[in-house]
PDB file of N, CA and C in Angstrom:
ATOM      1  N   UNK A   1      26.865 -39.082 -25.151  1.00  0.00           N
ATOM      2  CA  UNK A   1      27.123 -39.832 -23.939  1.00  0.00           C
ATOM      3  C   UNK A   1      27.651 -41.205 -24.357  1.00  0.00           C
ATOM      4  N   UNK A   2      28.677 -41.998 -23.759  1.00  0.00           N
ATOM      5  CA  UNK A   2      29.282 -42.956 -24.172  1.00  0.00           C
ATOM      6  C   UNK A   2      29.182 -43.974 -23.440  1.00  0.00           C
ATOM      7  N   UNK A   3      29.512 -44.969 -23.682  1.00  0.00           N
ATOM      8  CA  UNK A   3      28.701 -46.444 -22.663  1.00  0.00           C
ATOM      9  C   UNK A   3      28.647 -46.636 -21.234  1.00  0.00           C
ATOM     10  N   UNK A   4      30.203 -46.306 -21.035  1.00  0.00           N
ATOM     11  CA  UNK A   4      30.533 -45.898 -19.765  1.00  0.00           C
ATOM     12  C   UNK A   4      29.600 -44.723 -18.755  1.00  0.00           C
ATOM     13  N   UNK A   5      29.571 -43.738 -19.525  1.00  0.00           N
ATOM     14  CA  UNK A   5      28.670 -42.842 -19.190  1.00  0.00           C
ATOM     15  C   UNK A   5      27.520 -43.490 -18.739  1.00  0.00           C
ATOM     16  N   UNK A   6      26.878 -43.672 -19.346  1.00  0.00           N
ATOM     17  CA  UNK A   6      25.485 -44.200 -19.397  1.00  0.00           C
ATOM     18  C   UNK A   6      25.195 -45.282 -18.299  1.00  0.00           C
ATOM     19  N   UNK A   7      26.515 -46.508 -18.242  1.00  0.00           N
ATOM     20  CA  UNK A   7      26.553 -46.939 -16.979  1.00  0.00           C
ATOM     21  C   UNK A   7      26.745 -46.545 -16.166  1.00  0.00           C
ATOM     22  N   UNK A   8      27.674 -45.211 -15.592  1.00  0.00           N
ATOM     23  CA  UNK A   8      27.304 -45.151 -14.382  1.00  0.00           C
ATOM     24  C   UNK A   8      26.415 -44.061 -13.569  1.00  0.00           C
ATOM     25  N   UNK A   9      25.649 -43.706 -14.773  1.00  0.00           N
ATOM     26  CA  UNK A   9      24.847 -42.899 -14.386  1.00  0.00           C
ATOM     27  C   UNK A   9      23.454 -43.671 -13.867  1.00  0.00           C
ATOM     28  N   UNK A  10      23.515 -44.954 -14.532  1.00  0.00           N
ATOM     29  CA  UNK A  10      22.265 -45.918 -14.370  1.00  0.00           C
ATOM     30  C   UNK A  10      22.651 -46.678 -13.078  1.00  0.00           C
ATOM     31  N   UNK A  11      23.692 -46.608 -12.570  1.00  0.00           N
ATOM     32  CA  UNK A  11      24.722 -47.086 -11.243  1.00  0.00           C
ATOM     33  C   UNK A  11      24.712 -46.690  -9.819  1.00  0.00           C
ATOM     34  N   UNK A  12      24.106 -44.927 -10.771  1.00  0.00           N
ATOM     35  CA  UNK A  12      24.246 -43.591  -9.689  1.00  0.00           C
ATOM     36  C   UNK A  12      22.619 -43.247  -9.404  1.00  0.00           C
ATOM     37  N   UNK A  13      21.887 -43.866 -10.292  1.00  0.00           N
ATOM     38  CA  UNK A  13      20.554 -43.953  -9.955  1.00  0.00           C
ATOM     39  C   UNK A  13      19.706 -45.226  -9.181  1.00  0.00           C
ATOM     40  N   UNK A  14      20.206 -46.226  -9.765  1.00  0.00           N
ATOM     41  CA  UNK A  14      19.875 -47.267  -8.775  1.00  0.00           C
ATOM     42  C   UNK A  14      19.807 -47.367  -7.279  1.00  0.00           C
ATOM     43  N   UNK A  15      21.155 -46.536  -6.998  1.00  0.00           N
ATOM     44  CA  UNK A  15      21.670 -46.368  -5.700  1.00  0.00           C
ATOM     45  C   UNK A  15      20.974 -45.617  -5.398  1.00  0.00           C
ATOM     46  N   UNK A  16      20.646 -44.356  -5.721  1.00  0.00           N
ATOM     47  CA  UNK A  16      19.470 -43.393  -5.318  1.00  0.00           C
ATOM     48  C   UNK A  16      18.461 -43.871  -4.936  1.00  0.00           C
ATOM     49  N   UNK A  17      17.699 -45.320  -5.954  1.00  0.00           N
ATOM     50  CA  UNK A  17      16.343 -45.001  -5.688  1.00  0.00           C
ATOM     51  C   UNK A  17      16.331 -45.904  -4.649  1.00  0.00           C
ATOM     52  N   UNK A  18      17.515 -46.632  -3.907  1.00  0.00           N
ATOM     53  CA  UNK A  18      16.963 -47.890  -3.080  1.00  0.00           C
ATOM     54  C   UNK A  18      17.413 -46.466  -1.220  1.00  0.00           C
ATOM     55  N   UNK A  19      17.812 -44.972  -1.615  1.00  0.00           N
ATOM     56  CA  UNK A  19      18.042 -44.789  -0.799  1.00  0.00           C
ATOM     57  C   UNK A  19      16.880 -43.504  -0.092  1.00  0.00           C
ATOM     58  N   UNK A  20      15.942 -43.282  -1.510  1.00  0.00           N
ATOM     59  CA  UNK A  20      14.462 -42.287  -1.137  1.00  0.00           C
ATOM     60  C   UNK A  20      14.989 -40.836  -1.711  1.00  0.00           C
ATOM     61  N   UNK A  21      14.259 -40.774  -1.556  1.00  0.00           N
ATOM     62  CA  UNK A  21      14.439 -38.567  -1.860  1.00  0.00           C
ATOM     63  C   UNK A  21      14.048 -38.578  -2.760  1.00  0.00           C
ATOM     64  N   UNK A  22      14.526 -37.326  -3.638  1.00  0.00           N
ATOM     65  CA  UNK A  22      14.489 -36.941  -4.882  1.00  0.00           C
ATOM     66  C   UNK A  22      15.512 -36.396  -5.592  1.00  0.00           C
ATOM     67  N   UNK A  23      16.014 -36.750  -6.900  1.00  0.00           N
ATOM     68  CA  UNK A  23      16.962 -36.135  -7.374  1.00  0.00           C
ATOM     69  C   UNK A  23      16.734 -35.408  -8.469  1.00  0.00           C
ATOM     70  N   UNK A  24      17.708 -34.526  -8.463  1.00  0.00           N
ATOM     71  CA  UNK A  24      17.232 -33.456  -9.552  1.00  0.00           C
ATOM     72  C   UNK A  24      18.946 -33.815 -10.422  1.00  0.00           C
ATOM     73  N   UNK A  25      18.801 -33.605 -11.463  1.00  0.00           N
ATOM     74  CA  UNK A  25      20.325 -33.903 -12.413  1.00  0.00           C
ATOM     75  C   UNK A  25      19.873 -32.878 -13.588  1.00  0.00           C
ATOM     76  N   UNK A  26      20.794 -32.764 -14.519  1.00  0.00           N
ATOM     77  CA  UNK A  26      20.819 -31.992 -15.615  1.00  0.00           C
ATOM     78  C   UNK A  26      20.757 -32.870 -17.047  1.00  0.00           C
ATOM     79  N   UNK A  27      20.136 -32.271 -18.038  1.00  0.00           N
ATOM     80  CA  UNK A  27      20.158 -33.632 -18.761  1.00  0.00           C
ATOM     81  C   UNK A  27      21.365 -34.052 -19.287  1.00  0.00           C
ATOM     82  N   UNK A  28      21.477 -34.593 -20.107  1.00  0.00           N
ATOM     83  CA  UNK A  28      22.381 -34.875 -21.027  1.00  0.00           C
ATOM     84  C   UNK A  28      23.150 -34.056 -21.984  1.00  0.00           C
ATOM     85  N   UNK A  29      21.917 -33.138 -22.842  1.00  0.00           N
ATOM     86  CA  UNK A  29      22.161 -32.091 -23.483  1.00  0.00           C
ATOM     87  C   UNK A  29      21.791 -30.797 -22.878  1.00  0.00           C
ATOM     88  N   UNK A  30      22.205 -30.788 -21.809  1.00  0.00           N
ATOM     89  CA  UNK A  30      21.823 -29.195 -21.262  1.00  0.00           C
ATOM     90  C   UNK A  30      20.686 -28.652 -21.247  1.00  0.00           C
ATOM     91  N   UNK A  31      19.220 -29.492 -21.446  1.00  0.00           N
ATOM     92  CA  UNK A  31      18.240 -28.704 -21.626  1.00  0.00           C
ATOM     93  C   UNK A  31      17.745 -28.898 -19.853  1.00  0.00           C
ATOM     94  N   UNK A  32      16.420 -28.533 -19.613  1.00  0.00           N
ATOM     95  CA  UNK A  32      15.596 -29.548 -18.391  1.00  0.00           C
ATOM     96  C   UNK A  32      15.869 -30.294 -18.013  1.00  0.00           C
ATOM     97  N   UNK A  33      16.031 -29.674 -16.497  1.00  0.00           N
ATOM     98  CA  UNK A  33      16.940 -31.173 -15.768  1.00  0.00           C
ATOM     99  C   UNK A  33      15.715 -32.585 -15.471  1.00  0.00           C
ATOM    100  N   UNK A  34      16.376 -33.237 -15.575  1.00  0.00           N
ATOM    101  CA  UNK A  34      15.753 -34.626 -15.934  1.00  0.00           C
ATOM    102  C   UNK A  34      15.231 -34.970 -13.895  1.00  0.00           C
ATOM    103  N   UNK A  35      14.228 -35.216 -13.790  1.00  0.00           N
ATOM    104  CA  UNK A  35      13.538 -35.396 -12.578  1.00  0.00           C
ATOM    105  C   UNK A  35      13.159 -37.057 -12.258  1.00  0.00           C
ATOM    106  N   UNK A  36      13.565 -37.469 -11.327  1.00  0.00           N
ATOM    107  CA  UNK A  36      13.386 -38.966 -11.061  1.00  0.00           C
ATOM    108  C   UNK A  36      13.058 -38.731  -9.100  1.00  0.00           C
ATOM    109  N   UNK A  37      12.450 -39.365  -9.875  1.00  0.00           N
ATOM    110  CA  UNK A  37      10.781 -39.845  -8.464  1.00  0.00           C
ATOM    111  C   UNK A  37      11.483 -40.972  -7.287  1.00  0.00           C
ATOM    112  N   UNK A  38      11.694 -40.462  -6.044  1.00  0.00           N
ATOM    113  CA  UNK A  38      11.817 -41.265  -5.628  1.00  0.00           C
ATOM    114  C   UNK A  38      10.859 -41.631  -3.994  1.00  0.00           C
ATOM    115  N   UNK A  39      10.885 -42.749  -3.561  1.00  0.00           N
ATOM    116  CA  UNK A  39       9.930 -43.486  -2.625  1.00  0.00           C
ATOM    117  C   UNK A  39      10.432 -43.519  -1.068  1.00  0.00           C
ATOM    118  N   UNK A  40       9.478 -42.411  -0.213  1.00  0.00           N
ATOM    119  CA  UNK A  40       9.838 -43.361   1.377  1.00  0.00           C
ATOM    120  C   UNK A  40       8.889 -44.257   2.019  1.00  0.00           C
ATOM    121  N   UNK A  41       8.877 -45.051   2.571  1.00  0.00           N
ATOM    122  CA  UNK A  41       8.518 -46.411   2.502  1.00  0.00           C
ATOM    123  C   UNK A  41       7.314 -46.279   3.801  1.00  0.00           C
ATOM    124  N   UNK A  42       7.607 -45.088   4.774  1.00  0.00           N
ATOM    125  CA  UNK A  42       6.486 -44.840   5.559  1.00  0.00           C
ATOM    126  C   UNK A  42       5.678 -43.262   5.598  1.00  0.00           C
ATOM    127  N   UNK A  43       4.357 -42.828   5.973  1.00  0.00           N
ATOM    128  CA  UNK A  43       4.287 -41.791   6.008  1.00  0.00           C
ATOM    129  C   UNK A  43       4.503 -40.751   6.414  1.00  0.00           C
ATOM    130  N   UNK A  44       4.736 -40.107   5.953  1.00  0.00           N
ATOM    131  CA  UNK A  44       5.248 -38.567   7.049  1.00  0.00           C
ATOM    132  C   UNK A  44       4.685 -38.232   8.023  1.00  0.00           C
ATOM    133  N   UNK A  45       5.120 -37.719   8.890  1.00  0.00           N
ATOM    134  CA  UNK A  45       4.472 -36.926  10.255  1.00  0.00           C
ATOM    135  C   UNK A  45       3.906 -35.725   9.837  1.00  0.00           C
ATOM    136  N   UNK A  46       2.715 -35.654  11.152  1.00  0.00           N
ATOM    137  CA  UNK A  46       1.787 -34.846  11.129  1.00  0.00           C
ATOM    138  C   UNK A  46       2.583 -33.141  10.639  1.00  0.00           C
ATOM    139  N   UNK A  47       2.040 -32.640  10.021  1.00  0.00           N
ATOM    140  CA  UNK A  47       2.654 -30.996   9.936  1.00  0.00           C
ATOM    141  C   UNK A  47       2.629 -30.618  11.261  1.00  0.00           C
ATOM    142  N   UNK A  48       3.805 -29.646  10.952  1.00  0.00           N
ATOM    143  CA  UNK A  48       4.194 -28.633  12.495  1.00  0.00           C
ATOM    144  C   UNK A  48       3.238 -27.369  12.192  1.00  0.00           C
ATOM    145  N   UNK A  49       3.003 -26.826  13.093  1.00  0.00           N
ATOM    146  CA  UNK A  49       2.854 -25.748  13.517  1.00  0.00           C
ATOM    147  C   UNK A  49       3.507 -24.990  13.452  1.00  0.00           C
ATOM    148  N   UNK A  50       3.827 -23.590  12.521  1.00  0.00           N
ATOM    149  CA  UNK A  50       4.931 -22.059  12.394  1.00  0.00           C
ATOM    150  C   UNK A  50       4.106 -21.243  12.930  1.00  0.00           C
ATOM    151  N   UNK A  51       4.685 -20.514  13.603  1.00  0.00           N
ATOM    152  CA  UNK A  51       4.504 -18.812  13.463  1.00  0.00           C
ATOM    153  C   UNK A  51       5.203 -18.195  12.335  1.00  0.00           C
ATOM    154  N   UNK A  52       4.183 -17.391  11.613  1.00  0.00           N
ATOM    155  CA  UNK A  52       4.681 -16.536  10.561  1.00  0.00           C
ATOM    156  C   UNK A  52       4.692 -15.234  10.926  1.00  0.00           C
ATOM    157  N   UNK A  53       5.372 -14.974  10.914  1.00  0.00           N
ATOM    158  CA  UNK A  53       6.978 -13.719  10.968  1.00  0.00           C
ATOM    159  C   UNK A  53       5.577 -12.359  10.282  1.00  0.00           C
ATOM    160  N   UNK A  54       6.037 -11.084  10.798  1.00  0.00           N
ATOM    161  CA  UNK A  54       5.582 -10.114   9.928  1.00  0.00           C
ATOM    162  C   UNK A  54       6.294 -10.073   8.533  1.00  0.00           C
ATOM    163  N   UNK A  55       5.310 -10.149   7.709  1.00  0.00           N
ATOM    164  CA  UNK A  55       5.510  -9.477   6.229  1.00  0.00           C
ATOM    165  C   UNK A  55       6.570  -8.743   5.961  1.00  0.00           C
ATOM    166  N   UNK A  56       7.478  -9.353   5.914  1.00  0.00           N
ATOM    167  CA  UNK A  56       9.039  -8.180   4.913  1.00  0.00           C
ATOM    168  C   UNK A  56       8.610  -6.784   3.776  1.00  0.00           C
ATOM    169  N   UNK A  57       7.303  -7.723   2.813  1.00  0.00           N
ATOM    170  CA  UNK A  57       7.615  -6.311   1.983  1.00  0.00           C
ATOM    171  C   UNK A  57       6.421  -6.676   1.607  1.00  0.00           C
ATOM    172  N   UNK A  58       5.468  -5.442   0.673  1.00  0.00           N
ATOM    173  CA  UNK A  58       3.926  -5.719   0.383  1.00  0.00           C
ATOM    174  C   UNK A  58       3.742  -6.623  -0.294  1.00  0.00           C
ATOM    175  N   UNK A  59       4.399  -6.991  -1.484  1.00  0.00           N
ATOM    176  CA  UNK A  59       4.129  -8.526  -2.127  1.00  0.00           C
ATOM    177  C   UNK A  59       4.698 -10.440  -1.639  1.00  0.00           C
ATOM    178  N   UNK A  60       5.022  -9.962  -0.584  1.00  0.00           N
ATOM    179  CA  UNK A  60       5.174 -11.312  -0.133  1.00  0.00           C
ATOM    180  C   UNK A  60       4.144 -12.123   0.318  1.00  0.00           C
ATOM    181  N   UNK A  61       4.844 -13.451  -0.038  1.00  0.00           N
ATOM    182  CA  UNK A  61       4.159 -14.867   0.169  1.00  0.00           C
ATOM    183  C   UNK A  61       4.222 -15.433   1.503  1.00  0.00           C
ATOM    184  N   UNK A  62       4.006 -15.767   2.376  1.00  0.00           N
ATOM    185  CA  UNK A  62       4.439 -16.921   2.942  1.00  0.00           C
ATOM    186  C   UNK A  62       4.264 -18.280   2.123  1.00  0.00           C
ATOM    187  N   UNK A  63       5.233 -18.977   2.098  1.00  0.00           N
ATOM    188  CA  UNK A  63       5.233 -20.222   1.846  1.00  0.00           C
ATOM    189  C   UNK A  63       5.275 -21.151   2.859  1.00  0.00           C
ATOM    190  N   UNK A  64       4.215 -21.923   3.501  1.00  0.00           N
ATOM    191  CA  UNK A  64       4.553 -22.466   5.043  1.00  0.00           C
ATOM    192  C   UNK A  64       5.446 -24.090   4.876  1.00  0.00           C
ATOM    193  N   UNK A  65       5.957 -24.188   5.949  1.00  0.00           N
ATOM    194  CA  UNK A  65       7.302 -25.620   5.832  1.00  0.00           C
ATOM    195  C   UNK A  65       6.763 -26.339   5.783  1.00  0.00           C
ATOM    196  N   UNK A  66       6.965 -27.624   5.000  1.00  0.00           N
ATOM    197  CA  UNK A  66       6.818 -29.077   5.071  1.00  0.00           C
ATOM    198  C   UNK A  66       8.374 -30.477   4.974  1.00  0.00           C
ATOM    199  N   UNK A  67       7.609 -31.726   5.108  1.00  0.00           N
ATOM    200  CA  UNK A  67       8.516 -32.419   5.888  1.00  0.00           C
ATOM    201  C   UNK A  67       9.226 -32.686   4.249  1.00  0.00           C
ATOM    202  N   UNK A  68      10.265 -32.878   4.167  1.00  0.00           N
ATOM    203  CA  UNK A  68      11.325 -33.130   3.100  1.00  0.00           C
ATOM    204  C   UNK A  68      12.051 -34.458   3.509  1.00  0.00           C
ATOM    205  N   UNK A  69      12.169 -35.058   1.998  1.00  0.00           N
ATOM    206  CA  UNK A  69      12.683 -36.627   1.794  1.00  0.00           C
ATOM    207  C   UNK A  69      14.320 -36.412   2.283  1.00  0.00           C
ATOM    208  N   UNK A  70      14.450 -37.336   3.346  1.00  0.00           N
ATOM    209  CA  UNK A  70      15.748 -37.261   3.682  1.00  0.00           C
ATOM    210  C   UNK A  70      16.010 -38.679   3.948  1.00  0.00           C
ATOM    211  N   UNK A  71      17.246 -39.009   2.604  1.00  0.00           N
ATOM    212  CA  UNK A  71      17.051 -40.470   2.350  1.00  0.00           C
ATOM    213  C   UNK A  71      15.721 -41.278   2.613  1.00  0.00           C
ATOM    214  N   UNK A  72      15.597 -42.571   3.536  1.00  0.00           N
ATOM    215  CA  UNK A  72      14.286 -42.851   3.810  1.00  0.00           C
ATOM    216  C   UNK A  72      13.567 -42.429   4.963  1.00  0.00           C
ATOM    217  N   UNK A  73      13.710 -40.917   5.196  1.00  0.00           N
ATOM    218  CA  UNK A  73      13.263 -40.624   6.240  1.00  0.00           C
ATOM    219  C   UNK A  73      12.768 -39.032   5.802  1.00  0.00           C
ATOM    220  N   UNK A  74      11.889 -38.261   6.764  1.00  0.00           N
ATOM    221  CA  UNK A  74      11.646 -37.177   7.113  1.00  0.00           C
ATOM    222  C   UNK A  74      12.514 -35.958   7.480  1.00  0.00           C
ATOM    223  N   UNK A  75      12.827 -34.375   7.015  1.00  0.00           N
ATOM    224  CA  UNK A  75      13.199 -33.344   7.971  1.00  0.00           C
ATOM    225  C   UNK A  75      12.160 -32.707   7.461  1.00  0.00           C
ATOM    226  N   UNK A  76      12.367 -32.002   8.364  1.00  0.00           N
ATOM    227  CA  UNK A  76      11.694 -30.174   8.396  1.00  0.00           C
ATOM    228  C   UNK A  76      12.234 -29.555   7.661  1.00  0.00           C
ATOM    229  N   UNK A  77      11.326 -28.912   6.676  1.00  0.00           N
ATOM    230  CA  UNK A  77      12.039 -27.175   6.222  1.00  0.00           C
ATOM    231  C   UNK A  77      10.853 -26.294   6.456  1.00  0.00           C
ATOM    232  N   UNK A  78      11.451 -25.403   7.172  1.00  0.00           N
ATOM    233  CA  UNK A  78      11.038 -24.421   7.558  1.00  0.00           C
ATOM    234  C   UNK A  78      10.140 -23.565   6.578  1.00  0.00           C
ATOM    235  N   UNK A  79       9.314 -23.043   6.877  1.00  0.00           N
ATOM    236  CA  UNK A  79       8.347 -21.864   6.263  1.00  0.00           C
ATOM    237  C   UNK A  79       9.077 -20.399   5.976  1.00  0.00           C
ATOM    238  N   UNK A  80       8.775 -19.647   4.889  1.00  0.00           N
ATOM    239  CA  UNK A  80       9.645 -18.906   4.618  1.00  0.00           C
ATOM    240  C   UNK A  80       8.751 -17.760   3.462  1.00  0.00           C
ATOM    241  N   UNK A  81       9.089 -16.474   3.532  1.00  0.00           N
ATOM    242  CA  UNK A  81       8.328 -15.602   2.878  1.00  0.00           C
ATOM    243  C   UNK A  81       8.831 -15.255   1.535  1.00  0.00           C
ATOM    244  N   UNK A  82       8.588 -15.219   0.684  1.00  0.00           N
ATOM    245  CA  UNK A  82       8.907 -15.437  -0.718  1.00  0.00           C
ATOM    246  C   UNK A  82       7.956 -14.308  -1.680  1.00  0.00           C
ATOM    247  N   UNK A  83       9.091 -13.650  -2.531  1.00  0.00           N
ATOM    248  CA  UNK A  83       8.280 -12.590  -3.632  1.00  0.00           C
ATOM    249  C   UNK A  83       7.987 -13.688  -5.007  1.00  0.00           C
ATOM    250  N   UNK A  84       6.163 -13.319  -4.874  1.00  0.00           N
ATOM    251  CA  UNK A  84       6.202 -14.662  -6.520  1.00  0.00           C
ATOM    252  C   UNK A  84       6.600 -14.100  -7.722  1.00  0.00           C
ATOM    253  N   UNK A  85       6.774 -14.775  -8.058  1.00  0.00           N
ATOM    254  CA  UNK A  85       7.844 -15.315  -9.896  1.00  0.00           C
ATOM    255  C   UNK A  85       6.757 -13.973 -10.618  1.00  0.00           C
ATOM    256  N   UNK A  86       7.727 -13.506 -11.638  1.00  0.00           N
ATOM    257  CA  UNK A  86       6.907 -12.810 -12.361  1.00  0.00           C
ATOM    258  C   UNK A  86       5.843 -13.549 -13.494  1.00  0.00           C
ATOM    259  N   UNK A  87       4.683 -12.740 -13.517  1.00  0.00           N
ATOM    260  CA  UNK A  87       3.577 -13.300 -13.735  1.00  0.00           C
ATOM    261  C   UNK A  87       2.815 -14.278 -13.321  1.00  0.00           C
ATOM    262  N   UNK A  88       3.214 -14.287 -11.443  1.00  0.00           N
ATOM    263  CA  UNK A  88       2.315 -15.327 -10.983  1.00  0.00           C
ATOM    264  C   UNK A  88       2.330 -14.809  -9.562  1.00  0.00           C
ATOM    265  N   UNK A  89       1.015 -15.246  -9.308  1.00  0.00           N
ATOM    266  CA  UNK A  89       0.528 -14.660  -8.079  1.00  0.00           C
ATOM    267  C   UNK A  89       0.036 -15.888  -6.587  1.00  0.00           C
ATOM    268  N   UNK A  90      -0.268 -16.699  -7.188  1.00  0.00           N
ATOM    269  CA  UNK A  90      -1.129 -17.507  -6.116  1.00  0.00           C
ATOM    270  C   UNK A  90       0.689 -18.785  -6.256  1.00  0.00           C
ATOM    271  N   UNK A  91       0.574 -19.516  -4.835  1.00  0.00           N
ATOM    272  CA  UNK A  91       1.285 -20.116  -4.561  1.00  0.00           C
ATOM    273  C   UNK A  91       0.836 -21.494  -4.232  1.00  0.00           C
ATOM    274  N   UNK A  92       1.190 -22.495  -4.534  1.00  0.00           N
ATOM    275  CA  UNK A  92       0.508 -23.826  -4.570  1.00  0.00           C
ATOM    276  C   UNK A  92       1.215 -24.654  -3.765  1.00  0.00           C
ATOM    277  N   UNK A  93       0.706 -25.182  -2.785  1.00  0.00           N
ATOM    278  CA  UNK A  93       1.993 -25.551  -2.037  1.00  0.00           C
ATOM    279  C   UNK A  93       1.931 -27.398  -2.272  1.00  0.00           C
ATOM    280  N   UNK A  94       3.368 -27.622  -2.023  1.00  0.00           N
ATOM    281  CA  UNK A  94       3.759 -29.332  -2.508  1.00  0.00           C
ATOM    282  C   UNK A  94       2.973 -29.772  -1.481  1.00  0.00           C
ATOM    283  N   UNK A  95       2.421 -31.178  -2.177  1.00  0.00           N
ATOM    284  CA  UNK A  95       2.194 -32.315  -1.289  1.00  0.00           C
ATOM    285  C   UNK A  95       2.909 -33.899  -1.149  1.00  0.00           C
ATOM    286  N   UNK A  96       2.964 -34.506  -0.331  1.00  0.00           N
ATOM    287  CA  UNK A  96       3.260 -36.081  -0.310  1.00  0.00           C
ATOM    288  C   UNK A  96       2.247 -36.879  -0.398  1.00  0.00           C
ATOM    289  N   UNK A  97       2.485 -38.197  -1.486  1.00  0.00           N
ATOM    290  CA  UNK A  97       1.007 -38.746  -1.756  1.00  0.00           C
ATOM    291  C   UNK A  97       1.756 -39.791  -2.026  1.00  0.00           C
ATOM    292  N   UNK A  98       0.958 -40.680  -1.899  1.00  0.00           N
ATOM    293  CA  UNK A  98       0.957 -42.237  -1.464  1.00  0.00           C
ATOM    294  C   UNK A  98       0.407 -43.353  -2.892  1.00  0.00           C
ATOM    295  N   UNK A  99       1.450 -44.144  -3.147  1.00  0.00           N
ATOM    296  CA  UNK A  99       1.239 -45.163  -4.567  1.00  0.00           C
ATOM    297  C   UNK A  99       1.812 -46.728  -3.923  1.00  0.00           C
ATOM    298  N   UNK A 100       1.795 -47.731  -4.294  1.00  0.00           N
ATOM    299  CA  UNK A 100       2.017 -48.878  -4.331  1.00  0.00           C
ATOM    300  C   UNK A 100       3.315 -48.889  -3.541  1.00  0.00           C
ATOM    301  N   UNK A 101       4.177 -48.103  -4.583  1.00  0.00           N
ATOM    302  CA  UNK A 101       5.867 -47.757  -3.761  1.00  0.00           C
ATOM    303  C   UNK A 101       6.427 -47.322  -2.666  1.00  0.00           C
ATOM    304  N   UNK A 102       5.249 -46.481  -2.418  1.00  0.00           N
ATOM    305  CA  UNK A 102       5.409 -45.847  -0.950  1.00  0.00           C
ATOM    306  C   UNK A 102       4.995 -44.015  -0.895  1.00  0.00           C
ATOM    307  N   UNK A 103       5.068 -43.392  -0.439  1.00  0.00           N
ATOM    308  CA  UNK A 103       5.137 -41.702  -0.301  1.00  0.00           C
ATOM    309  C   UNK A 103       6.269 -41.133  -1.221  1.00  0.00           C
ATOM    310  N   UNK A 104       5.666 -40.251  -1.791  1.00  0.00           N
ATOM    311  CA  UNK A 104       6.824 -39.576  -2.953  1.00  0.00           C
ATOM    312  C   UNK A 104       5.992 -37.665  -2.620  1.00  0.00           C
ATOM    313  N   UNK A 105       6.898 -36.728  -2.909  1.00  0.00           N
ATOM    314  CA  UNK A 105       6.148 -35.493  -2.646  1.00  0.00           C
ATOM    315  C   UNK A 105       6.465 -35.007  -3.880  1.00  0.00           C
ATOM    316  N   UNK A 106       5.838 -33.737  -4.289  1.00  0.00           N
ATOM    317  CA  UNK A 106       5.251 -32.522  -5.298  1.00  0.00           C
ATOM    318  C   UNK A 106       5.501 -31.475  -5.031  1.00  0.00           C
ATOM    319  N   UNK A 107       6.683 -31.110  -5.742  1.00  0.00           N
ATOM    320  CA  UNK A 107       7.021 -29.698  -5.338  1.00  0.00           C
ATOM    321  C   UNK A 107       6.004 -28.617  -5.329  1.00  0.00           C
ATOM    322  N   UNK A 108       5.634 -27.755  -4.418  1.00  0.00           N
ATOM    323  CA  UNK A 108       5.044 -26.459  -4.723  1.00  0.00           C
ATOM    324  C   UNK A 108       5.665 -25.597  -6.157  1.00  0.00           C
ATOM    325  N   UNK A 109       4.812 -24.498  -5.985  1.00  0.00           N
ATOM    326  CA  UNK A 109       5.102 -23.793  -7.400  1.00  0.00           C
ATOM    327  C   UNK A 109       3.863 -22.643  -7.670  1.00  0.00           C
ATOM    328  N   UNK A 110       4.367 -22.269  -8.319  1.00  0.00           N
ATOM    329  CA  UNK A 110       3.792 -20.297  -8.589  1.00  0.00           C
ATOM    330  C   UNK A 110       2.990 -21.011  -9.506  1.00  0.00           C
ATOM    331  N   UNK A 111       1.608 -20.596  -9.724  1.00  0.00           N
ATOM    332  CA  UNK A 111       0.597 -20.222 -10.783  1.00  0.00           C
ATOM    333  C   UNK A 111       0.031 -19.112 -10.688  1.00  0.00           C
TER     334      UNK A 111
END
């Protein structure tokens, strides 16, 4: 990566973090994409209420919706039925939690 590079990737993050969410990027060398945390400044609204749908197929999940960083604000994503990852069974679902900076969330994920 070359100077230039490096600046405006530090250019392209700044701007990110003064605007909330989360970004996901790739690294540098192609391994694990590199994860940077970012802050919304108030708390989220109460969870909605879904109806969950009949079961598609015998190993499905429901995964139920929560509110997603949209810039400095809140959307909805919807709840959705999901076959888990091989070799994992139980589903952990993300939370939003609260630091000095403001609300940042935790992706869910298969264990």
């Amino acid at each position: 990566m070359n100077l230039s590079t490096s600046a405006r990737m530090v250019a392209v993050i700044s701007v990110a973090a003064t605007l909330g969410g989360c970004i996901l990027s790739g690294s540098p060398r192609g391994g694990a994409p590199l994860v940077s945390v970012m802050f919304i400044t108030h708390e989220p609204p109460a969870e909605r209420v879904e109806v969950v749908t009949v079961r598609p197929y015998d190993d499905a999940v429901w995964i139920g919706g929560h509110w997603s960083a949209r810039g400095n604000d809140y959307a909805w994503t919807k709840g959705r039925w999901e076959r888990p990852s091989a070799g994992m069974t139980v589903w952990e679902s993300g939370r939003w939690e609260h630091e000095d900076r403001g609300w940042h969330y935790t992706e869910g994920h298969w264990r």
